[in-house]
Protein backbone atom coordinates (compact mmCIF):
# COMPACT_ATOMS: atom_id res chain seq x y z
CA UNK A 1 98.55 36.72 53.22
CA UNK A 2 99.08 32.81 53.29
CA UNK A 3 96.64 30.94 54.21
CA UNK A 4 98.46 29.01 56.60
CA UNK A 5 99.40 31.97 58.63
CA UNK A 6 95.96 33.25 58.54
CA UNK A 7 94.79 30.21 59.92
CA UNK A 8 97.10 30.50 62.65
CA UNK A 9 96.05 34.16 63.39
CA UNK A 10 92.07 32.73 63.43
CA UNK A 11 93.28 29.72 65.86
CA UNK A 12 95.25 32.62 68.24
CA UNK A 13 91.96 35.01 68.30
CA UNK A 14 94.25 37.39 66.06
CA UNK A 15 98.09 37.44 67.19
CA UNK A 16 100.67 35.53 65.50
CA UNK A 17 103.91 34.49 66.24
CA UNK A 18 107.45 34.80 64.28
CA UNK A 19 107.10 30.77 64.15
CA UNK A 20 103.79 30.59 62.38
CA UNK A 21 105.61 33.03 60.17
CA UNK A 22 108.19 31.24 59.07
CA UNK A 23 106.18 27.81 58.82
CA UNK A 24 103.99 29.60 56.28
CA UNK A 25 107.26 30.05 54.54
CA UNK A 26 108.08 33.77 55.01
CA UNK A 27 111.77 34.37 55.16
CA UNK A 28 113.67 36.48 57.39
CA UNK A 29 113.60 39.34 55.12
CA UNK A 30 110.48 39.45 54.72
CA UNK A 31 109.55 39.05 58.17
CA UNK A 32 111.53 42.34 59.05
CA UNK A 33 109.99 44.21 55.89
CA UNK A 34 106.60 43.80 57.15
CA UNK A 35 107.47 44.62 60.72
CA UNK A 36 109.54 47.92 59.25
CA UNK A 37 107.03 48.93 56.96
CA UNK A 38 104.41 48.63 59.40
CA UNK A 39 101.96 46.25 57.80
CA UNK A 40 102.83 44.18 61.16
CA UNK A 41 102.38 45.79 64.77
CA UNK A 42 104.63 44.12 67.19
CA UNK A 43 102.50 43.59 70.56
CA UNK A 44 105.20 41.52 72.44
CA UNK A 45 108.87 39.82 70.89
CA UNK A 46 108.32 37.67 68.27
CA UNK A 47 104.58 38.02 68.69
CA UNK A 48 102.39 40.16 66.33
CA UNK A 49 98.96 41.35 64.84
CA UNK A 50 98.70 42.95 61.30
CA UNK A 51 98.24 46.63 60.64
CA UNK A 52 94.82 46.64 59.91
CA UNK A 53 93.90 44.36 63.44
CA UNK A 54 95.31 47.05 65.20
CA UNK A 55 93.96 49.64 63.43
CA UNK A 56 90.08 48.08 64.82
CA UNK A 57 90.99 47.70 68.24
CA UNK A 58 90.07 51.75 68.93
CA UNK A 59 89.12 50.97 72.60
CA UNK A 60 90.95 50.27 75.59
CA UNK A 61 89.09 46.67 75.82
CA UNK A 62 90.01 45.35 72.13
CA UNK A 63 94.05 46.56 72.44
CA UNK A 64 94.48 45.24 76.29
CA UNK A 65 92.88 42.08 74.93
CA UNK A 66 95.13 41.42 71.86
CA UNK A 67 98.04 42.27 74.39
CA UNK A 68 96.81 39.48 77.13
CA UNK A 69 96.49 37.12 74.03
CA UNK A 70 100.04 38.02 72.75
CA UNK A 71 101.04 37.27 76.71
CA UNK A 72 99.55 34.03 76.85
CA UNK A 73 100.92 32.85 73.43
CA UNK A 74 104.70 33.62 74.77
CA UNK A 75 103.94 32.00 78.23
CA UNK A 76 102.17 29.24 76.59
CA UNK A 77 98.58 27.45 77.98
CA UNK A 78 97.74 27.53 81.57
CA UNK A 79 97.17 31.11 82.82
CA UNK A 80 93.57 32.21 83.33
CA UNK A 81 92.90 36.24 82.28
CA UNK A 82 91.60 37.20 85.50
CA UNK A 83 91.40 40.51 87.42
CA UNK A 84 91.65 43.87 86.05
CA UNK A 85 92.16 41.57 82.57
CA UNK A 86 88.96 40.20 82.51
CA UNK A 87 87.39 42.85 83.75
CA UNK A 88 88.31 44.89 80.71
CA UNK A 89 87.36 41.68 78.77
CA UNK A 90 83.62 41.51 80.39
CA UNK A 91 83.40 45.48 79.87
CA UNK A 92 82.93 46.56 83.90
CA UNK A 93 83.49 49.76 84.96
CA UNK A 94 86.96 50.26 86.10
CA UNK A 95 88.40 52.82 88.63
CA UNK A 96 90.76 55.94 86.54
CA UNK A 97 94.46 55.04 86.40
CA UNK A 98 93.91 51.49 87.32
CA UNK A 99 97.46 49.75 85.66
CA UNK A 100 97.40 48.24 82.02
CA UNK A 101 99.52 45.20 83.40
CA UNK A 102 98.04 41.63 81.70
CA UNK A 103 96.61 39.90 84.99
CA UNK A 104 96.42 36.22 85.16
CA UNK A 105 95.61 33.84 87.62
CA UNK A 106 97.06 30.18 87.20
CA UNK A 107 97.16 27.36 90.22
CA UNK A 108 100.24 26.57 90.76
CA UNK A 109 102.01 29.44 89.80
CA UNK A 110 102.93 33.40 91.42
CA UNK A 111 105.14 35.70 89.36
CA UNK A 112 105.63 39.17 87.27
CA UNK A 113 107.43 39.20 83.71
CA UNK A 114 107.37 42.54 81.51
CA UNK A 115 103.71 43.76 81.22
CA UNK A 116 102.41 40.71 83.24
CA UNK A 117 100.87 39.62 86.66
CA UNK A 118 100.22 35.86 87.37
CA UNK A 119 98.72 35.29 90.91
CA UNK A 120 98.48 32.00 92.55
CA UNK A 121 95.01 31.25 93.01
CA UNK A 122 92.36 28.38 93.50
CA UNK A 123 90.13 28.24 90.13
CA UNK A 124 86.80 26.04 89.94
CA UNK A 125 85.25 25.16 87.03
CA UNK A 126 82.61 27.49 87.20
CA UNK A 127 85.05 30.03 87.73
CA UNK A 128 86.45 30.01 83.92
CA UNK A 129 84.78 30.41 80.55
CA UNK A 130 86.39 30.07 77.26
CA UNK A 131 85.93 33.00 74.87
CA UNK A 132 87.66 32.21 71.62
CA UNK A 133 91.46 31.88 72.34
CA UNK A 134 90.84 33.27 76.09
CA UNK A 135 90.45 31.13 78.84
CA UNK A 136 88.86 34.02 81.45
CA UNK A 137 87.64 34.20 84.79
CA UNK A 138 83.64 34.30 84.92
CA UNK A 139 81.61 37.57 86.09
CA UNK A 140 81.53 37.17 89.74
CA UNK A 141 84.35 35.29 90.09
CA UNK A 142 86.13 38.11 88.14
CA UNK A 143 84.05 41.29 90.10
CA UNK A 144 85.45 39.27 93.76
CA UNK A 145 88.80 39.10 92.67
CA UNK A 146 88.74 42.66 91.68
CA UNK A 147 86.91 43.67 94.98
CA UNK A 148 89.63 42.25 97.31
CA UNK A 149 92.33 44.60 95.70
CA UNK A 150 90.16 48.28 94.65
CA UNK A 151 88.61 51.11 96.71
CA UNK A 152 85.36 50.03 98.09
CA UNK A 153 83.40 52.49 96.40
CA UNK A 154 85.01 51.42 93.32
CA UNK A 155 84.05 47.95 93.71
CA UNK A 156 80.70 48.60 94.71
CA UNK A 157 80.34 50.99 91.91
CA UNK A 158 81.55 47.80 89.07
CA UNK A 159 79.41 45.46 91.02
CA UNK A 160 76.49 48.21 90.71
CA UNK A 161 76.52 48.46 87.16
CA UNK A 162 77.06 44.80 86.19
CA UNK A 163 74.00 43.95 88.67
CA UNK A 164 71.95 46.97 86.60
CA UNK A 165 72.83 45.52 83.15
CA UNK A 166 72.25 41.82 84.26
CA UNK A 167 75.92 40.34 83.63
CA UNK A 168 75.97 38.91 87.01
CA UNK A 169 73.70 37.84 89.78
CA UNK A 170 74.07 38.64 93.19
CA UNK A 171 73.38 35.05 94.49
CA UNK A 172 76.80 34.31 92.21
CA UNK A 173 78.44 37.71 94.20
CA UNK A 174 77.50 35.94 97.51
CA UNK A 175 78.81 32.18 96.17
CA UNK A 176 82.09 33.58 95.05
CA UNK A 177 82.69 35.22 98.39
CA UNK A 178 82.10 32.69 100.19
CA UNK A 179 83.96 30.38 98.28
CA UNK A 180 87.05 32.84 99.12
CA UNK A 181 86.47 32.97 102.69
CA UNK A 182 89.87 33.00 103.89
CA UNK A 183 91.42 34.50 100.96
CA UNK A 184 93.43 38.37 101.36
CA UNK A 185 91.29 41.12 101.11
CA UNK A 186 87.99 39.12 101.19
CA UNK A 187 86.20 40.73 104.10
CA UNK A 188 86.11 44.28 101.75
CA UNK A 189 84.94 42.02 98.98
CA UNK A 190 82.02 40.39 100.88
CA UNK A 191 81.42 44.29 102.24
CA UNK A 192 81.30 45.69 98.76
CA UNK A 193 78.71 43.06 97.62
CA UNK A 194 76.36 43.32 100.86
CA UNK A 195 76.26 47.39 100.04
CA UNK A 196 75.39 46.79 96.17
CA UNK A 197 72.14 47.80 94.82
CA UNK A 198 71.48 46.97 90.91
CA UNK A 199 69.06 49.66 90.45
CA UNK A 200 71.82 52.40 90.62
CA UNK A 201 71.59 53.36 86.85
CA UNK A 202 74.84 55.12 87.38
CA UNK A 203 78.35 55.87 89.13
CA UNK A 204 76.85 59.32 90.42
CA UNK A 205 73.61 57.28 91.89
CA UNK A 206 76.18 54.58 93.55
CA UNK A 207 78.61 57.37 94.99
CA UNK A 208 75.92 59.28 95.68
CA UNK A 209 74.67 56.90 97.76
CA UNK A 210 77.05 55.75 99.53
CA UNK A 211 77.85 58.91 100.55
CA UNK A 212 74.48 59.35 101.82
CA UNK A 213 74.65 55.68 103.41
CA UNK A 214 77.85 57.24 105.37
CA UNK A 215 75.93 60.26 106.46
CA UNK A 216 73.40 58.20 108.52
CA UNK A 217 70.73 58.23 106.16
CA UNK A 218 70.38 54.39 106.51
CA UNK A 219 66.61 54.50 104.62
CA UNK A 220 67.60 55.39 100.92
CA UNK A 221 66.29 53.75 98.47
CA UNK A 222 66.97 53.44 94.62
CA UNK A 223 64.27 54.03 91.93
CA UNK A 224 61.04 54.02 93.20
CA UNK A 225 57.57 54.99 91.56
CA UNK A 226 56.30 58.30 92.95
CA UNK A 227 52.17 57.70 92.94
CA UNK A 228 49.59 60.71 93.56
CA UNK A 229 45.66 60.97 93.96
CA UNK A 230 45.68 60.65 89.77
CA UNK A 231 48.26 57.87 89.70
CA UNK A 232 51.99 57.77 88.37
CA UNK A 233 54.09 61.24 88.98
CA UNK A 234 57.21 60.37 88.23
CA UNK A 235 60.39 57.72 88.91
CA UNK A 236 62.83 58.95 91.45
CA UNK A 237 66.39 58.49 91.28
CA UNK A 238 66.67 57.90 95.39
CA UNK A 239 64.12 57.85 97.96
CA UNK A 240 64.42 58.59 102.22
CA UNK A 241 61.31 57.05 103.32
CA UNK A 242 61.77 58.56 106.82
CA UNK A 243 62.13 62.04 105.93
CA UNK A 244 59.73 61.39 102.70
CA UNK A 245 62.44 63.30 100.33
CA UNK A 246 62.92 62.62 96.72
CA UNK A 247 67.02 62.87 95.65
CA UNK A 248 67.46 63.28 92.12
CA UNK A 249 71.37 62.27 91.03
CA UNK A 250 71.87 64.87 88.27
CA UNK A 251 74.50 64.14 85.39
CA UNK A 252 75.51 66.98 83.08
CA UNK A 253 75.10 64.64 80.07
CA UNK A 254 71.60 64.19 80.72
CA UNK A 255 71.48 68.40 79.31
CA UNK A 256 74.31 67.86 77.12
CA UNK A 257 73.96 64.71 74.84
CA UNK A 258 70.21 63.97 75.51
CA UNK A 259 68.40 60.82 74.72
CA UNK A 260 65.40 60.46 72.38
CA UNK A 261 66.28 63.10 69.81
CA UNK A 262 65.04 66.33 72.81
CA UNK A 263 67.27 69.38 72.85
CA UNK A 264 68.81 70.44 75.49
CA UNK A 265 65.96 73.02 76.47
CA UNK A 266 63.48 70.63 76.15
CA UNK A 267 65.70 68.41 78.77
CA UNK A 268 65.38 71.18 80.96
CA UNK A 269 61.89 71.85 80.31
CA UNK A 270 60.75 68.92 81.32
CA UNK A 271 62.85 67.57 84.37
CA UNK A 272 61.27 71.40 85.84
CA UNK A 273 57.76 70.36 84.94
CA UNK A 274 58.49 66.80 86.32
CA UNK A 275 59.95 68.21 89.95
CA UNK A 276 57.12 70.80 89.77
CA UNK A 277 54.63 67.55 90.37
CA UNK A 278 56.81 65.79 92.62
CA UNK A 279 56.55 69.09 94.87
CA UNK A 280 53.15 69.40 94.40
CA UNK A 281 52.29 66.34 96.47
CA UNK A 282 54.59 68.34 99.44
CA UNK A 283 57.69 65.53 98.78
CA UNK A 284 60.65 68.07 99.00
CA UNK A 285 63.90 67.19 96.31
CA UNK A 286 67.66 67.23 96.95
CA UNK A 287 69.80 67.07 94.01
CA UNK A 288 72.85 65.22 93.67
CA UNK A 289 75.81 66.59 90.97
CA UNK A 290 79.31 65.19 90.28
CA UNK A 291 80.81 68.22 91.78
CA UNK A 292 79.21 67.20 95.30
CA UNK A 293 81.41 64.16 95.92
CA UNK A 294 82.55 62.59 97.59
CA UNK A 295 81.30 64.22 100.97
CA UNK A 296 78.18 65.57 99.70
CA UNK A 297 78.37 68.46 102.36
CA UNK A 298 75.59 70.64 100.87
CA UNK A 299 72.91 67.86 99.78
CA UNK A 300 73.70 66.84 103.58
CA UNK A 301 73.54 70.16 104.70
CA UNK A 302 69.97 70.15 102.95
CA UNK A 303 69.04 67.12 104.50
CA UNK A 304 69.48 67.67 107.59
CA UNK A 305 67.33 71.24 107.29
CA UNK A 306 64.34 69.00 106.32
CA UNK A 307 64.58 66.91 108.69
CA UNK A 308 63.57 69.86 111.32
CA UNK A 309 60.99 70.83 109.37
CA UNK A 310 57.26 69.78 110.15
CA UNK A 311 55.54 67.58 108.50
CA UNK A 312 52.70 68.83 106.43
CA UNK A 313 50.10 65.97 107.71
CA UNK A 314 49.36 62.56 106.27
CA UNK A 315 51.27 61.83 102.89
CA UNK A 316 49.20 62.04 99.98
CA UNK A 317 51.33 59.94 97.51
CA UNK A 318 52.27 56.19 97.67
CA UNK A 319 56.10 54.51 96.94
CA UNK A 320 56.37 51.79 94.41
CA UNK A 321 59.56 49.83 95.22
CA UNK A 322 61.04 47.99 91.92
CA UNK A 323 62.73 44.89 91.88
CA UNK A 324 66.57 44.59 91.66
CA UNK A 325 67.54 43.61 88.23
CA UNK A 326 67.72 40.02 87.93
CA UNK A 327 66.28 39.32 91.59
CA UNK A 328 64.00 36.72 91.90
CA UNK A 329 61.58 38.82 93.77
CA UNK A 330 58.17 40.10 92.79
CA UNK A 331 57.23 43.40 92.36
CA UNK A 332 56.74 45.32 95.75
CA UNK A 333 54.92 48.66 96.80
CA UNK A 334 53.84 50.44 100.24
């Protein structure tokens, strides 16, 4: 390759155009011989990658990005990657069949082309980073703007697991609402933040929840330390202080593809022995699968069957509440 075109593919984070083509001195010809032979992939017309770029983009992040960056090289600068863009840029959970369309937001400017989405929309300083080529809406700005537009659960659920991994902070959640306080579809955006929890350590523990939350079981709480006569018994997934119940969110993987080089069996073995203890201190446990959602009838069903039942005298355990990720507070415990 020549250098000057590969010097134009570095500058455009790794799409080139037809024009940096020919100004490295490649002639028509040859042009449509690397295009037909397939040493070129065409993302967009007149705008390319090379084979072997597309051939490393195997995920749906690294292929939606090359195709925002061969968007914004035929609009030219301007246009912010925002939305479900930069969302796939920052790695956030997305809801199934959201729409591969490039989403931008630029100031003065509201309109569709083929493949693209440019809303008109106010844009801060703080609300853009540069990444390479890209010029993309930050975290929270990015999780708000999605918010206004999803499912609630599926907001709450991104928001969750960003939170959990640290990529945003809620007091940035809260700015960015605010910030959008008149804007469409910002009341199920400030909503979606005020139900987040960054302990959730999964989708199934956030839907799970919020199921529960709908159900009237207003005291759940997410991962707390279980503590006996002897000390530590075990984390638990959920927590309902008022009915002292443990809820265990229970993933199939977990049995499947487990961590730290167990089997399967051993998996097993040892989430029984675990929930033996947990019982053993008289805290009863409702478990959570995928299959129960979204209206959780028979952990609610469960639920409300305990909370009939009478209580077996004063509780012999202690709760350890953890810290949200991030949070500035200190560690708690009742």
């Amino acid at each position: 390759m020549h250098p000057d075109l590969a010097f134009a593919i570095r500058r455009r984070g790794g799409v080139f155009t037809v024009a940096d083509a020919r100004r490295a001195g490649y002639r028509p010809d040859e042009v449509r011989a690397a295009v037909g032979s397939g040493a070129w992939y065409r993302l967009r017309r007149g705008i390319y990658v090379t084979a072997q770029t597309w051939a490393e983009a195997t995920d749906d992040r690294s292929r939606h990005v090359l195709h925002a960056l061969a968007t914004l090289t035929a609009l030219g600068p301007g246009p912010v990657l925002s939305h479900t863009s930069a969302a796939r840029f920052h790695g956030f959970l997305l809801p199934r069949g959201v729409d591969t369309d490039v989403r931008l937001t630029h100031p003065d400017q509201w309109r569709t082309g083929p493949g693209y989405r440019i809303t008109a929309a106010t844009l801060t300083a703080d609300d853009v980073l540069r990444a390479g080529a890209l010029s993309v809406t930050s975290a929270a700005r990015t999780l708000v703007d999605c918010a206004r537009e999803w499912d609630p659960a599926d907001a709450v659920v991104a928001m969750d697991a960003a939170l959990h991994a640290e990529r945003v902070r809620r007091r940035d959640l809260v700015a960015t609402v605010m910030a959008q306080s008149h804007w469409l579809g910002i009341g199920g955006a400030a909503r979606a933040v005020q139900l987040t929890d960054g302990r959730a350590e999964s989708p199934l523990e956030t839907r799970g929840r919020l199921g529960l939350l709908a159900a009237g079981f207003r005291s759940f709480e997410s991962q707390v330390e279980l503590h006996g006569p002897a000390g530590f018994v075990a984390r638990l997934d959920g927590w309902l202080d008022d009915l002292g119940v443990a809820v265990e969110f229970d993933g199939f993987v977990k049995y499947a593809d487990p961590r730290d080089q167990r089997t399967p069996a051993e998996v097993a073995w040892d989430e029984k022995r675990r929930e033996d203890l947990i019982r053993d201190l008289d805290v009863p446990v409702v478990r959570i699968v995928q299959a129960d959602l979204p209206r959780l009838e028979r952990p609610i069903r469960r639920l409300d069957e305990l909370r009939t039942r009478p209580l077996p005298g004063p509780r012999r355990y202690r709760i350890v509440r953890t810290p949200e990720p991030g949070s500035d507070d200190g560690d708690a415990a009742a």
